[in-house]
PDB file of N, CA and C in Angstrom:
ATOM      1  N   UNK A   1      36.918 -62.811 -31.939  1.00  0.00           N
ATOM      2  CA  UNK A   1      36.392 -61.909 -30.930  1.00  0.00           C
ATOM      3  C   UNK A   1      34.867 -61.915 -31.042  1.00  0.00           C
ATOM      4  N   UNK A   2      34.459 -61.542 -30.081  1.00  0.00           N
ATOM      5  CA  UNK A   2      32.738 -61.860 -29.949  1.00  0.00           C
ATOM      6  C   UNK A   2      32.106 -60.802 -30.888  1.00  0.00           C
ATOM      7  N   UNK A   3      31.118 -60.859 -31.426  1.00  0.00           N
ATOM      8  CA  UNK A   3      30.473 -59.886 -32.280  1.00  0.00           C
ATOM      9  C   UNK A   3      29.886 -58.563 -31.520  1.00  0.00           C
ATOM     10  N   UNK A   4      29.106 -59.021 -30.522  1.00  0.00           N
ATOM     11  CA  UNK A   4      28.458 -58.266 -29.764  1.00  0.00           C
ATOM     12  C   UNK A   4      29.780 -57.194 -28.668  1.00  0.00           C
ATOM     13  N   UNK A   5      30.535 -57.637 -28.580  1.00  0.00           N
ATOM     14  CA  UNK A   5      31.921 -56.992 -27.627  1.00  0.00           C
ATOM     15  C   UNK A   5      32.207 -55.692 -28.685  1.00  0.00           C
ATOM     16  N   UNK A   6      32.793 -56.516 -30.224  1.00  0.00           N
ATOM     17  CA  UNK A   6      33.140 -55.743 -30.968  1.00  0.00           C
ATOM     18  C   UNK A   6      31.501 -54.414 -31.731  1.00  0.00           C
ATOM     19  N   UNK A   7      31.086 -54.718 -31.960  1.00  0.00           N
ATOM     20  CA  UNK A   7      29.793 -53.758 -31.881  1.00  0.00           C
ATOM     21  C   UNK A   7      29.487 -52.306 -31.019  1.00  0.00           C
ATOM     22  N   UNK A   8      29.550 -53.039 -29.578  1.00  0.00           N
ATOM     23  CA  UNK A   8      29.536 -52.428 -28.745  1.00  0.00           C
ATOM     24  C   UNK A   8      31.165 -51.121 -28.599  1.00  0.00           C
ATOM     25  N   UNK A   9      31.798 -51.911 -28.912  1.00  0.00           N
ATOM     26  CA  UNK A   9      33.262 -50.861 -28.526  1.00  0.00           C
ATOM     27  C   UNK A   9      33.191 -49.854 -29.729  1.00  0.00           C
ATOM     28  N   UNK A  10      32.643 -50.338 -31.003  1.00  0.00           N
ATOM     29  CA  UNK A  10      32.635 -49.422 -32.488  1.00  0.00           C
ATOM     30  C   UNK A  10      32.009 -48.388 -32.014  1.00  0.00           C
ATOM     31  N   UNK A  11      30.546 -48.776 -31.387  1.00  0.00           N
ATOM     32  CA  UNK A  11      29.569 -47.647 -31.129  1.00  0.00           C
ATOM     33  C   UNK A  11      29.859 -46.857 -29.915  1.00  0.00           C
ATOM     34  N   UNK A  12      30.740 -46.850 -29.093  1.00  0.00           N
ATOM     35  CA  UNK A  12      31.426 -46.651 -27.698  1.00  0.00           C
ATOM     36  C   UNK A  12      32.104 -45.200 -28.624  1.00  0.00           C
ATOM     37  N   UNK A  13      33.074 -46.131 -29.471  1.00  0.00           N
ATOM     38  CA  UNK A  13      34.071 -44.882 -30.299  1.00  0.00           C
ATOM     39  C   UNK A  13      33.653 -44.313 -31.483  1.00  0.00           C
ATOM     40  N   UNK A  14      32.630 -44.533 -31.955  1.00  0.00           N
ATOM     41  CA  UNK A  14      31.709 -43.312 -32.625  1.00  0.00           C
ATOM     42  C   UNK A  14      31.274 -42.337 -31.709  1.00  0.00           C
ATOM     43  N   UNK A  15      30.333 -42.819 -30.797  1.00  0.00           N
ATOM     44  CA  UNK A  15      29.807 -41.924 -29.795  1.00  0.00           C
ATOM     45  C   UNK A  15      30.756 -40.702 -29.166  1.00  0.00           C
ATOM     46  N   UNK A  16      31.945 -41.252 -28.758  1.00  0.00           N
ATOM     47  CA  UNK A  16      33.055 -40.496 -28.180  1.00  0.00           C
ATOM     48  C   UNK A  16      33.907 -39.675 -29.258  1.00  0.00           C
ATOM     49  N   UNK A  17      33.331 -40.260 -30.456  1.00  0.00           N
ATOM     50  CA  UNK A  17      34.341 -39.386 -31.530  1.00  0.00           C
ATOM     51  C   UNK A  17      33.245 -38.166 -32.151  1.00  0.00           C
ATOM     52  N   UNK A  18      32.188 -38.328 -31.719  1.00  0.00           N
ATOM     53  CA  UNK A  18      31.117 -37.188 -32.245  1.00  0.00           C
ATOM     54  C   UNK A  18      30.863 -36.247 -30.662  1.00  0.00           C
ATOM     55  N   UNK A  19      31.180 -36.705 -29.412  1.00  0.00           N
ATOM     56  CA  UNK A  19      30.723 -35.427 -28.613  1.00  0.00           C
ATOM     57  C   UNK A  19      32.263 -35.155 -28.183  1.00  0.00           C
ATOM     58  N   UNK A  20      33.163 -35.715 -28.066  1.00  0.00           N
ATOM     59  CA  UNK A  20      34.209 -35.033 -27.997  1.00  0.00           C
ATOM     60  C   UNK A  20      34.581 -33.650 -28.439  1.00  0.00           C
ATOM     61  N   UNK A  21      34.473 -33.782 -29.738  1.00  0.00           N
ATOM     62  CA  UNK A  21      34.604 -32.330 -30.632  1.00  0.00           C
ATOM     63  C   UNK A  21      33.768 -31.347 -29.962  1.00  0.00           C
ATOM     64  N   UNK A  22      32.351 -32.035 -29.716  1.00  0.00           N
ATOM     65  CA  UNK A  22      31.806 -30.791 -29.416  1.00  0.00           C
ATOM     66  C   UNK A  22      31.732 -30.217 -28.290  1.00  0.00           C
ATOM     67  N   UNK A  23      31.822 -30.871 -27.355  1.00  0.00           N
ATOM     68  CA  UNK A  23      32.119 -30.449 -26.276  1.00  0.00           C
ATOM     69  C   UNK A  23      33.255 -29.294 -25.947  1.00  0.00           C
ATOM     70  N   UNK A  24      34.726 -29.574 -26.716  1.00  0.00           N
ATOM     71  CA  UNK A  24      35.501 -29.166 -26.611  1.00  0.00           C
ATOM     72  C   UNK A  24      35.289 -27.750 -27.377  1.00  0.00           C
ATOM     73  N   UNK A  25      34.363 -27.652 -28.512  1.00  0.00           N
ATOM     74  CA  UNK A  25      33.707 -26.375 -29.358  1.00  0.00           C
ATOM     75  C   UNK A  25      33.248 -25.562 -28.421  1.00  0.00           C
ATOM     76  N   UNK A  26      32.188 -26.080 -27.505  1.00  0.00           N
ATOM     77  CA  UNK A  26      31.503 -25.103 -26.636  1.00  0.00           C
ATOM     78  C   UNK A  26      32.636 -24.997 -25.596  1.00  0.00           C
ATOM     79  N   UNK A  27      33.269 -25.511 -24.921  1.00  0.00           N
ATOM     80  CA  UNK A  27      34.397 -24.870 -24.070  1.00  0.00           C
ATOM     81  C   UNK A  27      35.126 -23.999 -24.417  1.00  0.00           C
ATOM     82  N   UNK A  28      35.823 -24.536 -25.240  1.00  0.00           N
ATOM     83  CA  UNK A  28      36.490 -23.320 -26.259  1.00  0.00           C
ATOM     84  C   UNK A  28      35.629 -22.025 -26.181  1.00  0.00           C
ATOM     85  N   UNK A  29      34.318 -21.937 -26.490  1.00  0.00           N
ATOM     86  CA  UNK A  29      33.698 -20.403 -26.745  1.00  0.00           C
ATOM     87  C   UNK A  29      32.751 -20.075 -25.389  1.00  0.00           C
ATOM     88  N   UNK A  30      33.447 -20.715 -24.501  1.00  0.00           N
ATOM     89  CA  UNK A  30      32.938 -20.245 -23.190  1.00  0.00           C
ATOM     90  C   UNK A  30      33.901 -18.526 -22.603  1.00  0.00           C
ATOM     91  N   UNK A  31      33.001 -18.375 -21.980  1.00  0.00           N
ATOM     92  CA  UNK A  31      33.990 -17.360 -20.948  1.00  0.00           C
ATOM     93  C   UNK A  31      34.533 -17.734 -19.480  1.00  0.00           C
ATOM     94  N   UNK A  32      34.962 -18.598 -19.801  1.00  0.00           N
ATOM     95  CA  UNK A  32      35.787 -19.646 -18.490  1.00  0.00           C
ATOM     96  C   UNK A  32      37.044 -18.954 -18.511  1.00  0.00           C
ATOM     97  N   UNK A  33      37.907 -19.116 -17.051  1.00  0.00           N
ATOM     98  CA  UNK A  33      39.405 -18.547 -17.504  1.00  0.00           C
ATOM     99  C   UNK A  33      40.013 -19.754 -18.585  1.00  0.00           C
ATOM    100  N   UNK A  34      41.128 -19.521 -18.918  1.00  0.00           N
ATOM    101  CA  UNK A  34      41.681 -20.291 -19.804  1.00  0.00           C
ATOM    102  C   UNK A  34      42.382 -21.801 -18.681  1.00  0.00           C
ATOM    103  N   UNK A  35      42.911 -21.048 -17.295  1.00  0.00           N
ATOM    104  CA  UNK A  35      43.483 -22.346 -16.657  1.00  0.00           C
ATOM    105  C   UNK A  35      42.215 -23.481 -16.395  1.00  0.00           C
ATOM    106  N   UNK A  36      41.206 -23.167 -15.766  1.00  0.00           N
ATOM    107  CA  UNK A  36      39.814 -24.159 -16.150  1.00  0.00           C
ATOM    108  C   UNK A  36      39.666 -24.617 -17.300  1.00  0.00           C
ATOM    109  N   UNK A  37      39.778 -23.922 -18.628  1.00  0.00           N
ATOM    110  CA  UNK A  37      39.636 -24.687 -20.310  1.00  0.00           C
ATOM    111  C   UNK A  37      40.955 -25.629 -20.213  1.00  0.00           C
ATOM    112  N   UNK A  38      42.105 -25.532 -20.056  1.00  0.00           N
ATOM    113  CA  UNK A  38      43.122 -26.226 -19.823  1.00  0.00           C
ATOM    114  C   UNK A  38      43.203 -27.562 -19.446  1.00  0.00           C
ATOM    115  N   UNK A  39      42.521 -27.022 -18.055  1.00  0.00           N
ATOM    116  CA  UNK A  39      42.590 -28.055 -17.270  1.00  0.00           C
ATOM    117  C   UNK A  39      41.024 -29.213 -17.148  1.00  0.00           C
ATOM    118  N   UNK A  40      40.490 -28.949 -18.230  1.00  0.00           N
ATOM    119  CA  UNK A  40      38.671 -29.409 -18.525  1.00  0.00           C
ATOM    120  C   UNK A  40      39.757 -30.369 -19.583  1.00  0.00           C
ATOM    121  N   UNK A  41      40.303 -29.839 -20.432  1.00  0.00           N
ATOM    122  CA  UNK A  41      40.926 -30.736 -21.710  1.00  0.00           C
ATOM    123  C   UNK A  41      41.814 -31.795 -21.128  1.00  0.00           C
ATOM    124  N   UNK A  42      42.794 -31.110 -19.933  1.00  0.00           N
ATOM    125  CA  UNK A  42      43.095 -32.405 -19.847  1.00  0.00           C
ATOM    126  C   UNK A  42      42.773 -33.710 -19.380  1.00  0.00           C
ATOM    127  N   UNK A  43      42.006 -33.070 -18.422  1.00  0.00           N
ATOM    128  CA  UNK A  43      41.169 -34.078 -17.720  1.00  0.00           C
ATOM    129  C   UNK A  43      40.372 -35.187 -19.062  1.00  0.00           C
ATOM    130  N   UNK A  44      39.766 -34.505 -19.979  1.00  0.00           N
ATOM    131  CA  UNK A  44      39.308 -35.177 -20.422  1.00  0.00           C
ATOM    132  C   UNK A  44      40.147 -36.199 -21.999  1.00  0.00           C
ATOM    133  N   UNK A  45      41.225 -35.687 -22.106  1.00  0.00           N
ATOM    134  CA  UNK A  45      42.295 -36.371 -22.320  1.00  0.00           C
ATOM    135  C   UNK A  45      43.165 -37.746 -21.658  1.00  0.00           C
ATOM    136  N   UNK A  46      43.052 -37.289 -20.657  1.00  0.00           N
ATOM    137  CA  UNK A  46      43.427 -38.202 -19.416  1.00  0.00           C
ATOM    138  C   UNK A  46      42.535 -39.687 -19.454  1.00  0.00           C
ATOM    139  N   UNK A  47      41.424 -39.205 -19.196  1.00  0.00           N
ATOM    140  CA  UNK A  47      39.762 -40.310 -18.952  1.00  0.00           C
ATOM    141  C   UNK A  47      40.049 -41.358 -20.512  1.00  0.00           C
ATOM    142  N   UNK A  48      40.050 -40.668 -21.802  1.00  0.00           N
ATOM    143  CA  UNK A  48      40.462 -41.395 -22.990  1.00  0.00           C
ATOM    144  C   UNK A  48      41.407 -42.168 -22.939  1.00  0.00           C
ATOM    145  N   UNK A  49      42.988 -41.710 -22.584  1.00  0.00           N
ATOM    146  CA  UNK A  49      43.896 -42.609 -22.970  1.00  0.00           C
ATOM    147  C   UNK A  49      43.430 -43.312 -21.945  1.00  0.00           C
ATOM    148  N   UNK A  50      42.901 -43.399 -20.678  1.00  0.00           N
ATOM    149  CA  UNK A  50      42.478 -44.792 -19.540  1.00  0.00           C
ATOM    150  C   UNK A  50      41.449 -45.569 -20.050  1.00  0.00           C
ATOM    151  N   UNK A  51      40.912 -44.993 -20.844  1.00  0.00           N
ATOM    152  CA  UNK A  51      39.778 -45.843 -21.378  1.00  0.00           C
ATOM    153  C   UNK A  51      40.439 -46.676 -22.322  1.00  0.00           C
ATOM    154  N   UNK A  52      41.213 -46.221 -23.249  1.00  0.00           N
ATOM    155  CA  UNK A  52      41.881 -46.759 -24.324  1.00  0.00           C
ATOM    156  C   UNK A  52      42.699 -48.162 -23.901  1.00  0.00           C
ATOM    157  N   UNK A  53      43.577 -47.721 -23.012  1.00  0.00           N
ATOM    158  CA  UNK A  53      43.951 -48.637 -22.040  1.00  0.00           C
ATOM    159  C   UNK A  53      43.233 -49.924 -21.515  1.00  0.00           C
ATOM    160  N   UNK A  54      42.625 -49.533 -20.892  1.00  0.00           N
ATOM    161  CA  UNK A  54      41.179 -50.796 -20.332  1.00  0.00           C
ATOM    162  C   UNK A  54      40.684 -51.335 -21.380  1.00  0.00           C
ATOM    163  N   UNK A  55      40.574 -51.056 -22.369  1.00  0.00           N
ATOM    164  CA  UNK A  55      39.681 -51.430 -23.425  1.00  0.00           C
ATOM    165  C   UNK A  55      40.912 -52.368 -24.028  1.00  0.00           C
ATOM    166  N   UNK A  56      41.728 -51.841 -24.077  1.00  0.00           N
ATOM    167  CA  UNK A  56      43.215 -52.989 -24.885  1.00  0.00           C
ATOM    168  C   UNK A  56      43.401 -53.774 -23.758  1.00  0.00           C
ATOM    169  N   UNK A  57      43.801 -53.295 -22.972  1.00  0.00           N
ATOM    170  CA  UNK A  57      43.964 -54.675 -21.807  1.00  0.00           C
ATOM    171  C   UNK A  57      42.476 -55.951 -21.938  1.00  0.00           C
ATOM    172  N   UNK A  58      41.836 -55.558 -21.950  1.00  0.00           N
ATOM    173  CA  UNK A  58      40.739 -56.219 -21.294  1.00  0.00           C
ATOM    174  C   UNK A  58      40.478 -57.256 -23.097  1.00  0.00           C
ATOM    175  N   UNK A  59      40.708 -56.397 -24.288  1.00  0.00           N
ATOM    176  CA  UNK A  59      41.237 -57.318 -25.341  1.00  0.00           C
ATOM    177  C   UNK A  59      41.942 -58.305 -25.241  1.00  0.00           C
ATOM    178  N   UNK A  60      43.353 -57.520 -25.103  1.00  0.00           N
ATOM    179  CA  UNK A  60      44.341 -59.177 -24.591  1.00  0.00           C
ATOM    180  C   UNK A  60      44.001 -59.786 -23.998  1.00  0.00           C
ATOM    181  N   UNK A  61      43.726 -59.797 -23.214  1.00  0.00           N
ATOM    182  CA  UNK A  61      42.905 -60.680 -21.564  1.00  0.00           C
ATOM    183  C   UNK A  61      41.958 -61.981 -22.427  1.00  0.00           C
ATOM    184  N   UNK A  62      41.290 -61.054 -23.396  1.00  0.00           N
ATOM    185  CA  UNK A  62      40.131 -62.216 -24.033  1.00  0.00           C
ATOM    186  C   UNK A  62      40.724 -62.858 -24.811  1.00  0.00           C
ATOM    187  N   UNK A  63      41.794 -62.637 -25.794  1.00  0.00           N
ATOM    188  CA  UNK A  63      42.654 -63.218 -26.461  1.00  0.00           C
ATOM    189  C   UNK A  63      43.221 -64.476 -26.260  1.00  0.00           C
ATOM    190  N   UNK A  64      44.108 -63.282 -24.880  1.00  0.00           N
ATOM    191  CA  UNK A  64      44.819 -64.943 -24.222  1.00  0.00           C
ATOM    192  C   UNK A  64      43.822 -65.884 -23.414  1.00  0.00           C
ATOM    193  N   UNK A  65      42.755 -65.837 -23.353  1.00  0.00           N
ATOM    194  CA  UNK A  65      42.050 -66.455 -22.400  1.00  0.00           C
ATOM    195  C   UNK A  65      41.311 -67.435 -23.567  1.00  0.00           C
ATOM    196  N   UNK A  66      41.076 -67.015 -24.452  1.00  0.00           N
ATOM    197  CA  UNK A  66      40.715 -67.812 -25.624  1.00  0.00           C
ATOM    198  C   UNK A  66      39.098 -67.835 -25.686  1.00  0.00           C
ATOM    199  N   UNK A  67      37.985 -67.023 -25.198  1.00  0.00           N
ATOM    200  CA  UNK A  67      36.951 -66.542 -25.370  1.00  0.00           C
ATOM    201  C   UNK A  67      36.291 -66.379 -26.419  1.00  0.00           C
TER     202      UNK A  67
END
């Protein structure tokens, strides 16, 4: 796998693994109703596993393509 691909995706999922939390900290201690906090999480639950997705697909893809 390319160096620069793999680099890039590490620092993709550091990045996303340090504002995730926090984001979800300050929502949490908002005064939002709870169906908006709910529905903020899932949404942003949602966006991850699609990302996760794309990101594995688009792996195999390079795999089998032999890149």
């Amino acid at each position: 796998m390319n160096e620069l691909l793999f680099s890039g995706l590490a620092l993709l999922g550091v990045g996303i693994m340090i504002l995730a939390p926090y984001g979800i900290y300050h929502i949490a201690g908002s005064d939002l109703p709870p169906t908006i906090k709910i529905a903020l999480e899932l949404i942003v639950i949602g966006l991850g596993l699609a990302l996760i997705h794309v990101i594995r697909d688009r792996l195999r893809s390079i795999e089998e393509e032999g890149i």
